[in-house]
N, C-alpha and C. Protein backbone atom coordinates (compact mmCIF):
# COMPACT_ATOMS: atom_id res chain seq x y z
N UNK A 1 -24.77 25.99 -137.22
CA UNK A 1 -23.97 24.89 -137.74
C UNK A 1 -23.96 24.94 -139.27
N UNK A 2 -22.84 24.75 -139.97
CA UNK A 2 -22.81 24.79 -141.50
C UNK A 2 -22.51 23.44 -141.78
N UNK A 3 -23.47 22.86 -142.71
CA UNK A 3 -23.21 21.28 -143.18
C UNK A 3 -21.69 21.45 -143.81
N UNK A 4 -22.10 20.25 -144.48
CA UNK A 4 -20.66 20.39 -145.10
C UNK A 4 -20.41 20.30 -146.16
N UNK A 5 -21.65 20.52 -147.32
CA UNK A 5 -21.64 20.62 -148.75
C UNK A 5 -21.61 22.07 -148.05
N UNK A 6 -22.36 22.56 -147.49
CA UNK A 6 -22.33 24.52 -147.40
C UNK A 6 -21.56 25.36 -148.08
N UNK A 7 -20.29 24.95 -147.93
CA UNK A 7 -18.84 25.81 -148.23
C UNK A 7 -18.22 25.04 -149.87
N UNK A 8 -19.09 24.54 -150.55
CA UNK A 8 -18.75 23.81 -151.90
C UNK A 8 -18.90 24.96 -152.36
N UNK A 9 -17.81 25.14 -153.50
CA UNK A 9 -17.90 25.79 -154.92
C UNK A 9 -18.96 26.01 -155.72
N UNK A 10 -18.90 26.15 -156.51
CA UNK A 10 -20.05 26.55 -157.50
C UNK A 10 -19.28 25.94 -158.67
N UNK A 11 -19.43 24.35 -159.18
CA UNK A 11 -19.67 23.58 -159.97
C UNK A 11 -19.62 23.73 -161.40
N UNK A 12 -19.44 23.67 -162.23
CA UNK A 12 -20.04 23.32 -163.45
C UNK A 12 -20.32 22.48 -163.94
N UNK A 13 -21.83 21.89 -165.24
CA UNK A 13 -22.25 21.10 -164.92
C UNK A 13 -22.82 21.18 -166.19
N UNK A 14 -23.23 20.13 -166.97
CA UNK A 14 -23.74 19.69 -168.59
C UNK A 14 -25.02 20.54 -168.96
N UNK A 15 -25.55 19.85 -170.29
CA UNK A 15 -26.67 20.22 -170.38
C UNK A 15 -28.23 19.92 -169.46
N UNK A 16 -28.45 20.81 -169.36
CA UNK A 16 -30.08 21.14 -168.25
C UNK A 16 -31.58 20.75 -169.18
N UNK A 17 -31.30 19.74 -170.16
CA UNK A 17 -32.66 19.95 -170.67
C UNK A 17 -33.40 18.68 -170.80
N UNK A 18 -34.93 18.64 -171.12
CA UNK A 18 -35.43 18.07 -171.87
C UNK A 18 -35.84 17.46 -173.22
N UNK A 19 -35.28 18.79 -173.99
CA UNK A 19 -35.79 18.54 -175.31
C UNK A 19 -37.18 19.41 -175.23
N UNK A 20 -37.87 19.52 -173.89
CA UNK A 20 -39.27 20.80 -173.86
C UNK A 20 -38.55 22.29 -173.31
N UNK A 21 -38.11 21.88 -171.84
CA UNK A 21 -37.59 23.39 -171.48
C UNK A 21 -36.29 22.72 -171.11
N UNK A 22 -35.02 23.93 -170.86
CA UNK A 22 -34.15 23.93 -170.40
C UNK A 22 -33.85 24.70 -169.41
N UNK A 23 -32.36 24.50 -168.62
CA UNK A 23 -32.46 25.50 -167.31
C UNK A 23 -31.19 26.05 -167.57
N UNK A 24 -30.93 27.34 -167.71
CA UNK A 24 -29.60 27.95 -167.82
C UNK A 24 -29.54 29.14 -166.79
N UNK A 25 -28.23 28.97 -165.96
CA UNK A 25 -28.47 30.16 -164.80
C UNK A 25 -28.12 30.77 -164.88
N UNK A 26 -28.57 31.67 -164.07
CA UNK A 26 -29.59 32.92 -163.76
C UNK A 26 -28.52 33.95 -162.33
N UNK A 27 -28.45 32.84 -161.57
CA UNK A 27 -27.89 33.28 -160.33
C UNK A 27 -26.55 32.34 -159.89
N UNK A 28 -25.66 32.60 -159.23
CA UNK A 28 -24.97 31.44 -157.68
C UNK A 28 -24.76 32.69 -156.62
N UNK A 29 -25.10 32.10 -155.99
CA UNK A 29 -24.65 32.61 -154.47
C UNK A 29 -23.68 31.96 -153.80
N UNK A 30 -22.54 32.78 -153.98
CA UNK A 30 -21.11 32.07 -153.19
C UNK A 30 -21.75 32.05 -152.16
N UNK A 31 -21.11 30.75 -151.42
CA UNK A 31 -20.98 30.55 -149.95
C UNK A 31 -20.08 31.85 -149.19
N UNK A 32 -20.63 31.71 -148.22
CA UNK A 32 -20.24 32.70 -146.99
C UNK A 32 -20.11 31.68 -145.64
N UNK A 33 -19.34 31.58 -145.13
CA UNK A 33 -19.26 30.55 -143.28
C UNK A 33 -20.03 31.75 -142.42
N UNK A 34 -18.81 32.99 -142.59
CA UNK A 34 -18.99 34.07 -141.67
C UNK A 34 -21.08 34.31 -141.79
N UNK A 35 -21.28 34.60 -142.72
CA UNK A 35 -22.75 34.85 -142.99
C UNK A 35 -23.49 33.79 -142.76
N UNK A 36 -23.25 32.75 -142.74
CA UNK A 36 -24.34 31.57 -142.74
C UNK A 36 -25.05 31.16 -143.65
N UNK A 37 -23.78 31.95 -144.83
CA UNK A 37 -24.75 31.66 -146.92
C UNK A 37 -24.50 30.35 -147.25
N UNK A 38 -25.15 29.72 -147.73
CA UNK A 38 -24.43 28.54 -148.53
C UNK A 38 -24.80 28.98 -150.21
N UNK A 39 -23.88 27.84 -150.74
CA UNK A 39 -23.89 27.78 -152.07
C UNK A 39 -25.56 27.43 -152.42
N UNK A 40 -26.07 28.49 -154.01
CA UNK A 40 -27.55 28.03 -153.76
C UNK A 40 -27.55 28.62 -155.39
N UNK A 41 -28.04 28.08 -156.45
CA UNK A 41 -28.06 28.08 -157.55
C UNK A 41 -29.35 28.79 -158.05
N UNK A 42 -29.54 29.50 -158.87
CA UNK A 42 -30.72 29.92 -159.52
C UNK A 42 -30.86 29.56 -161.18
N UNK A 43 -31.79 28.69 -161.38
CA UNK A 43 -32.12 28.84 -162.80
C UNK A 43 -33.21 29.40 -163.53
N UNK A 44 -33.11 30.12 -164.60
CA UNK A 44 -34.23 30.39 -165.45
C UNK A 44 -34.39 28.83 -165.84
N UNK A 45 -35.74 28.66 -166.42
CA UNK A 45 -37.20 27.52 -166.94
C UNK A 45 -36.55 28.35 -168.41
N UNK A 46 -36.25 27.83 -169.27
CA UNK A 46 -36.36 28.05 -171.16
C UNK A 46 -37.22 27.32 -171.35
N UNK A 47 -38.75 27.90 -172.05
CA UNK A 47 -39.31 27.10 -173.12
C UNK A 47 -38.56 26.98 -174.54
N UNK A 48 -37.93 26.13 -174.75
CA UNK A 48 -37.06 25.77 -175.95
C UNK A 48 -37.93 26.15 -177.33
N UNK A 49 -39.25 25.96 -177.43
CA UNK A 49 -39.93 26.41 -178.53
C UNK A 49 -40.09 28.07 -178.24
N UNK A 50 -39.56 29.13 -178.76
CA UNK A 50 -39.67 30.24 -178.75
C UNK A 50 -38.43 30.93 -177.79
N UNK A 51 -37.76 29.77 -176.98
CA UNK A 51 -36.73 30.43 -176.50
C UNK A 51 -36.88 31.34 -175.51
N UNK A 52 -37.99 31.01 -174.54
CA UNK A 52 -38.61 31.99 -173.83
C UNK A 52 -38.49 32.05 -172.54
N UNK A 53 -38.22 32.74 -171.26
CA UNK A 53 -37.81 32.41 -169.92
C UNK A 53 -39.38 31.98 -169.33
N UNK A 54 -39.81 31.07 -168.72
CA UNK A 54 -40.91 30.93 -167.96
C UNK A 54 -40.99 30.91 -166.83
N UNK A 55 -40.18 30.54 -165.63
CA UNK A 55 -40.47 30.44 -164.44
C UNK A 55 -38.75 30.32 -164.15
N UNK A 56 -38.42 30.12 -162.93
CA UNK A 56 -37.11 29.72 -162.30
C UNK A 56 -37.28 28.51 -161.05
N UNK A 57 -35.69 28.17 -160.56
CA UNK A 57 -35.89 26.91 -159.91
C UNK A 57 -34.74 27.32 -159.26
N UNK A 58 -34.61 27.20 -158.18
CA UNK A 58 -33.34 27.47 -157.62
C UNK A 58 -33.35 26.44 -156.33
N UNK A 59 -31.33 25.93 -156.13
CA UNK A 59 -31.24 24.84 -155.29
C UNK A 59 -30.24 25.24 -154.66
N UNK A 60 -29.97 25.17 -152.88
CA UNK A 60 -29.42 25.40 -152.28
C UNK A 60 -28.89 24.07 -151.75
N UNK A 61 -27.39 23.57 -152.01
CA UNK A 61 -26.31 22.88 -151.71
C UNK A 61 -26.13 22.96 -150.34
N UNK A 62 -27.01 22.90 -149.00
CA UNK A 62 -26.67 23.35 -147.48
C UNK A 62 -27.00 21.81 -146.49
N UNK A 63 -26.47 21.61 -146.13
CA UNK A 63 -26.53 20.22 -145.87
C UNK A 63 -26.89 20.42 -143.81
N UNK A 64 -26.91 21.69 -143.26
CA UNK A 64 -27.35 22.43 -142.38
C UNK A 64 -28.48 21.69 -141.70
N UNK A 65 -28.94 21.84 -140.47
CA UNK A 65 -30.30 21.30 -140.10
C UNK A 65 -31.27 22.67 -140.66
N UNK A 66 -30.90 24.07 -141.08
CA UNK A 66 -32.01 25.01 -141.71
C UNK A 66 -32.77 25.31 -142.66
N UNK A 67 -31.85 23.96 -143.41
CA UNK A 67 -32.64 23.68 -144.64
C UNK A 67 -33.90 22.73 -144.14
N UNK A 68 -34.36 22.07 -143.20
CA UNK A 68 -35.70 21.63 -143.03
C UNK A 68 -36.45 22.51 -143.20
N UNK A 69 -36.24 24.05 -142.62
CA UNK A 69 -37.08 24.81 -142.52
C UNK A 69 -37.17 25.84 -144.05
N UNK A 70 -36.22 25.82 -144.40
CA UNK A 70 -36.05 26.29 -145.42
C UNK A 70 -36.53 25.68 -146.92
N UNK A 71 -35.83 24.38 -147.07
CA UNK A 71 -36.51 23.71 -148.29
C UNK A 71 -34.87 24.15 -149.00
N UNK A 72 -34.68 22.71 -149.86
CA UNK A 72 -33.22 22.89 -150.67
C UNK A 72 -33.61 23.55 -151.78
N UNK A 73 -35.07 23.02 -152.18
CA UNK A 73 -35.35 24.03 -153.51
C UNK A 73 -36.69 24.75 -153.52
N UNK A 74 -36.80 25.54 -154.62
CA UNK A 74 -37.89 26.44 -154.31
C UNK A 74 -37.72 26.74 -156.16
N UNK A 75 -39.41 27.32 -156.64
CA UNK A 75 -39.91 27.14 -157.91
C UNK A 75 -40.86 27.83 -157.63
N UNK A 76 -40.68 28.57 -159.47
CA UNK A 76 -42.01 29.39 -159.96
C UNK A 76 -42.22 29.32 -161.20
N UNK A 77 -43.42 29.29 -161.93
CA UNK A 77 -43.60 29.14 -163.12
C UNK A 77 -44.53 30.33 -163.87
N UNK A 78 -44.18 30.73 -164.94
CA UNK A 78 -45.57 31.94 -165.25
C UNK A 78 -46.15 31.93 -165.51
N UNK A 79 -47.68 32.34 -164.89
CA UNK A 79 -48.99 31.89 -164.94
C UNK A 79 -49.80 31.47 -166.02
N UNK A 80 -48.86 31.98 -166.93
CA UNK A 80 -49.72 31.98 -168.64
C UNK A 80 -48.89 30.48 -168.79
N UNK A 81 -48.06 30.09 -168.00
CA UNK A 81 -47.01 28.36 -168.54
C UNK A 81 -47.64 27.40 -167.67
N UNK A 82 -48.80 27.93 -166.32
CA UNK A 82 -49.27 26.97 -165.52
C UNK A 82 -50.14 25.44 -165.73
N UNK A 83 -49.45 24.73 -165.15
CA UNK A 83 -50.37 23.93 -165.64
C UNK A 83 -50.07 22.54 -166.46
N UNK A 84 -48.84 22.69 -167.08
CA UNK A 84 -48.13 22.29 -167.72
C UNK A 84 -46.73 20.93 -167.48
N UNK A 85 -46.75 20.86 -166.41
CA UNK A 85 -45.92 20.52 -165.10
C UNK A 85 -44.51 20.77 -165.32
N UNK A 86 -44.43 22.23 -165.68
CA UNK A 86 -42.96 22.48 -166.00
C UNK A 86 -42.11 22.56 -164.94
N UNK A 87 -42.47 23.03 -163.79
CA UNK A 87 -42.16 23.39 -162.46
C UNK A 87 -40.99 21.87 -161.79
N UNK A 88 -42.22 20.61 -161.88
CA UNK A 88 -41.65 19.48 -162.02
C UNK A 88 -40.42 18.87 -162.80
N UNK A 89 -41.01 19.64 -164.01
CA UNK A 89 -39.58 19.10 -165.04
C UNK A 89 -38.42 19.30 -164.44
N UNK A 90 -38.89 21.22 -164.52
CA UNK A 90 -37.27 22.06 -164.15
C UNK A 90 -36.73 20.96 -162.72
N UNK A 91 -37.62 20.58 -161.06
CA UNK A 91 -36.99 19.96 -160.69
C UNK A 91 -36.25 18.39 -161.19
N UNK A 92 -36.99 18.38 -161.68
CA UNK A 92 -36.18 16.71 -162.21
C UNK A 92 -34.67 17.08 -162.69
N UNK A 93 -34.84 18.24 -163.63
CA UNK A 93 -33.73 18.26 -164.62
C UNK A 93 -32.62 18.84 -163.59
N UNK A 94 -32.75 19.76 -162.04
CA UNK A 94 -31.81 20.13 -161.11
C UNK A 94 -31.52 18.99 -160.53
N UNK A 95 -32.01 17.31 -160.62
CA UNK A 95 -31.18 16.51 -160.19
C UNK A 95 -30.00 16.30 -160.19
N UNK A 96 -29.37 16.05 -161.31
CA UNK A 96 -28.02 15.99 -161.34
C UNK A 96 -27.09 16.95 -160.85
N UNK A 97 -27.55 18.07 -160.57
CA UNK A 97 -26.78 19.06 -159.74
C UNK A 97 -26.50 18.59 -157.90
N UNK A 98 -28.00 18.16 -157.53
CA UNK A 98 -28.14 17.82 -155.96
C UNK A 98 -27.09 16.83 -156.23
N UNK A 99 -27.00 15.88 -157.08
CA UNK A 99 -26.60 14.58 -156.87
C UNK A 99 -24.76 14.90 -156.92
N UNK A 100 -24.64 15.92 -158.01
CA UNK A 100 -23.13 16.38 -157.94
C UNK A 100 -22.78 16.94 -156.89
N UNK A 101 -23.48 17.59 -156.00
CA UNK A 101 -23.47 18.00 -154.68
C UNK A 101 -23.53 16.79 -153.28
N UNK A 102 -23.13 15.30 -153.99
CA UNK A 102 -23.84 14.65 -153.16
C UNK A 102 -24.68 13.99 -152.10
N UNK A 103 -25.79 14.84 -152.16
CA UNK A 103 -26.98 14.70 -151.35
C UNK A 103 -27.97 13.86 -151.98
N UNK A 104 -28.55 12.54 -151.07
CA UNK A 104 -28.94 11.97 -151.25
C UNK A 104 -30.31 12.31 -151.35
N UNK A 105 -31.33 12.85 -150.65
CA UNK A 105 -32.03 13.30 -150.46
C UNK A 105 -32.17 14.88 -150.30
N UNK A 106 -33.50 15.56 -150.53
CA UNK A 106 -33.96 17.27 -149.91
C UNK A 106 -35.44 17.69 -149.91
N UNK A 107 -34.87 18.62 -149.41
CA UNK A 107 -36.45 19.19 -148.81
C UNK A 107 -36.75 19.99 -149.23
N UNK A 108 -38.75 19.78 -149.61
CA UNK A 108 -38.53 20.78 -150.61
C UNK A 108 -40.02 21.35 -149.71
N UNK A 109 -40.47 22.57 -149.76
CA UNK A 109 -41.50 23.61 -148.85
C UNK A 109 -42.98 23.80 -149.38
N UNK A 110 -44.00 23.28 -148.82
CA UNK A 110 -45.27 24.21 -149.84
C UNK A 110 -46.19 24.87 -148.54
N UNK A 111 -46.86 25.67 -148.80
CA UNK A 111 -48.02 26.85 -148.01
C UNK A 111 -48.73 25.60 -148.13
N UNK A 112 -49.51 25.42 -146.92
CA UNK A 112 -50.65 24.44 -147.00
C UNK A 112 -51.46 24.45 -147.69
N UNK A 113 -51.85 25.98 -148.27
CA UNK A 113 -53.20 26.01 -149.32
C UNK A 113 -52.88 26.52 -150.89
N UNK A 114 -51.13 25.68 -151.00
CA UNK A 114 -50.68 26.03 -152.20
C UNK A 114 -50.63 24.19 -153.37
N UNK A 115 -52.04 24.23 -153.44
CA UNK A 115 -52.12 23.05 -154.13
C UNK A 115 -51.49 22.87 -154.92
N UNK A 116 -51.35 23.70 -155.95
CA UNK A 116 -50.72 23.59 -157.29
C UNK A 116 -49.04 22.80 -156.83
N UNK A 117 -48.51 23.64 -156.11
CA UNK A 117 -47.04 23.54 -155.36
C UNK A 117 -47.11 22.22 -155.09
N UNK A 118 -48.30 21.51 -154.14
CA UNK A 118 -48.42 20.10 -153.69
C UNK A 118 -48.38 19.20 -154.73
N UNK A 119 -48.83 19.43 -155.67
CA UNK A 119 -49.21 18.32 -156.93
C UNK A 119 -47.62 18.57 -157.15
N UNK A 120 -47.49 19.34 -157.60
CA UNK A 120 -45.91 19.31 -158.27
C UNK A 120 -45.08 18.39 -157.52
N UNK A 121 -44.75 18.29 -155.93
CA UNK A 121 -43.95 17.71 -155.13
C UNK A 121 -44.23 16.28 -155.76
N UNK A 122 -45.47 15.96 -155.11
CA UNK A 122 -46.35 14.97 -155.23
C UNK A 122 -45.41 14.52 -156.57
N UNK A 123 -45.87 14.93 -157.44
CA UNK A 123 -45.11 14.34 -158.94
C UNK A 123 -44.06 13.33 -159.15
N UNK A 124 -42.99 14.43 -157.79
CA UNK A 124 -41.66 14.45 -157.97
C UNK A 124 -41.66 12.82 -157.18
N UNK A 125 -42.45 12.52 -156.42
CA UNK A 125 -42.32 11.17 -155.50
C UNK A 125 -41.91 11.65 -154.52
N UNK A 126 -41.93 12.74 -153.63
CA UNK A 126 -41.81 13.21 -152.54
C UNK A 126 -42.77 12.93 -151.36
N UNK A 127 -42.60 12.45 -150.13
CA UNK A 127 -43.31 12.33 -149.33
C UNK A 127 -43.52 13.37 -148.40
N UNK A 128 -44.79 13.36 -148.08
CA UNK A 128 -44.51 14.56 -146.61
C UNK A 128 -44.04 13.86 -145.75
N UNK A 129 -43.32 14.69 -144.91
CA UNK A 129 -42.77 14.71 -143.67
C UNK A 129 -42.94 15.54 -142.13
N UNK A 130 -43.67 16.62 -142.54
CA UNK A 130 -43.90 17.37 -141.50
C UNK A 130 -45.00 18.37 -142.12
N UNK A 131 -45.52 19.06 -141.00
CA UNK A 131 -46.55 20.48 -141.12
C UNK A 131 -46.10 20.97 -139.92
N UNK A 132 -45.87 22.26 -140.50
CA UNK A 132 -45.32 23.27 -139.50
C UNK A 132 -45.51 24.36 -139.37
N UNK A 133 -45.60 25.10 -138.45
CA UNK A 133 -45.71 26.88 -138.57
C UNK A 133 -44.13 27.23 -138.64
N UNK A 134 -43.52 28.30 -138.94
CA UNK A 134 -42.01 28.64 -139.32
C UNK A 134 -41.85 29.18 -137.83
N UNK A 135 -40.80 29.31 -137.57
CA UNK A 135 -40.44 29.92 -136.14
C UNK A 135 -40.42 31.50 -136.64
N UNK A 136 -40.51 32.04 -135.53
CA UNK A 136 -40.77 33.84 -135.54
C UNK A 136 -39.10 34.01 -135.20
N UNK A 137 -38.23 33.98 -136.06
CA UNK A 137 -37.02 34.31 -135.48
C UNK A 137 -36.42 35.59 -136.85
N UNK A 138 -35.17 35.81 -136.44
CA UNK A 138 -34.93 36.87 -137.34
C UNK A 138 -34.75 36.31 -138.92
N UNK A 139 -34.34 34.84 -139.37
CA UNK A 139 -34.79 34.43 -140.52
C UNK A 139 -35.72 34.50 -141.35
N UNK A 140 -36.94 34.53 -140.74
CA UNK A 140 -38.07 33.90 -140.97
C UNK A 140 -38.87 35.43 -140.80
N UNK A 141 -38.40 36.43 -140.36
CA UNK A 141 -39.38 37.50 -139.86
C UNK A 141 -40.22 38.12 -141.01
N UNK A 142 -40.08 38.04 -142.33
CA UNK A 142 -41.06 38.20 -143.44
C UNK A 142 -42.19 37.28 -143.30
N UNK A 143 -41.90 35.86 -143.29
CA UNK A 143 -42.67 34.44 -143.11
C UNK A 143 -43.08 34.48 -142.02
N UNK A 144 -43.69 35.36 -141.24
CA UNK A 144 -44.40 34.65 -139.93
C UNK A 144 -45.88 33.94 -140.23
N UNK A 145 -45.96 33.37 -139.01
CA UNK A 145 -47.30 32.99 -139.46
C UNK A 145 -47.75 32.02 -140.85
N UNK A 146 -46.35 31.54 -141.53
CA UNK A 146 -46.51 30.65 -142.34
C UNK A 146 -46.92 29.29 -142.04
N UNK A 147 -47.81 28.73 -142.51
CA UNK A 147 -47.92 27.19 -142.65
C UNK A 147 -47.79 26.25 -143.67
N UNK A 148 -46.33 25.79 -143.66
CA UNK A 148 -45.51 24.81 -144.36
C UNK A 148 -45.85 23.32 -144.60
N UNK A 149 -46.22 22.91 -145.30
CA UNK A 149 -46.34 21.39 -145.56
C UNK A 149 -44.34 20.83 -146.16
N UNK A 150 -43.55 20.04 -145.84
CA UNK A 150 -42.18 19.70 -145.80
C UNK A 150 -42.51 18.06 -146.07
N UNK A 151 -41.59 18.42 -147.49
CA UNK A 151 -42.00 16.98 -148.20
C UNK A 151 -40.01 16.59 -148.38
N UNK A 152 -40.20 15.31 -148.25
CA UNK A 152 -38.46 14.63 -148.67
C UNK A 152 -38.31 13.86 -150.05
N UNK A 153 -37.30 14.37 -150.96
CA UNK A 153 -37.51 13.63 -151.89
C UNK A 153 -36.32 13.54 -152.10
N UNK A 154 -36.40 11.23 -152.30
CA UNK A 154 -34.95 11.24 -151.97
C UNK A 154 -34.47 10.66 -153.36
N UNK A 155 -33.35 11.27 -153.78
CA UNK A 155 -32.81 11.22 -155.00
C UNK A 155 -32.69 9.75 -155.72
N UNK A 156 -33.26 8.39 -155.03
CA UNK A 156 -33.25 7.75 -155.59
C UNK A 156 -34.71 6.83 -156.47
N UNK A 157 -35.81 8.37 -156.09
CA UNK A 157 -37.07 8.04 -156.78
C UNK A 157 -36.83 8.22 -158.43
């Protein structure tokens, strides 16, 4: 089943910053129906002091029931920037994108023994919602054996 943001465009959209880091992208992934792609954004993390790429944040526009399993967004930060709660920022600052996408809420994924990942959610005002193992299907066949903590964070925290 393809939601029905799935098949949205690829947007354009203001400035991405804080005034600490900014997010300028990196990636889009046109939608595909035939493939089962949706629209899904990638940003580089700018540390604005030095102008430097630190981590990325990327958000997938899929309004699908596979994004439970999947997570709308997903984040990395570089280890020498850890710590810092940039990870958080960058999501805050991809709000206005979900919201131009209008989705009220999303889901976002952590490894059960990926604390760092948890605090970050946590931050965001995200609640858990589920713990799960991933299904063994042909999606997921890298991820087996994963255990997911699935937190909802709904755009009006």
């Amino acid at each position: 089943m393809i939601g029905d943001n799935m098949m949205q465009p690829f947007t354009e959209f203001g400035d991405l910053s804080d005034g600490e880091i900014r997010l300028v992208i990196k990636s889009v992934d046109e939608p595909d129906a035939e493939k089962g792609v949706s629209l899904r954004y990638g940003f580089s993390i700018i540390h604005m002091q030095g102008d430097e790429e630190i981590g990325v944040v990327y958000f997938a526009a899929d309004t699908s029931d596979r994004q439970y399993l999947r997570g709308h967004i997903s984040y990395g930060v570089s280890p020498a920037y850890s710590g810092h709660n940039y990870a958080a920022k960058a999501c805050r600052l991809v709000r206005p994108v979900i919201c131009m996408h209008k989705l009220d809420r999303v889901f976002i994924g952590a490894k059960y023994d990926n604390i760092a990942s948890i605090r970050t959610i946590e931050k965001l005002g995200a609640r858990l919602v589920a713990r799960n193992d991933l299904p063994n299907d042909e999606i997921w066949r890298t991820l087996q054996n994963e255990k997911i903590a699935m937190y909802l964070w709904n755009m009006d925290n």
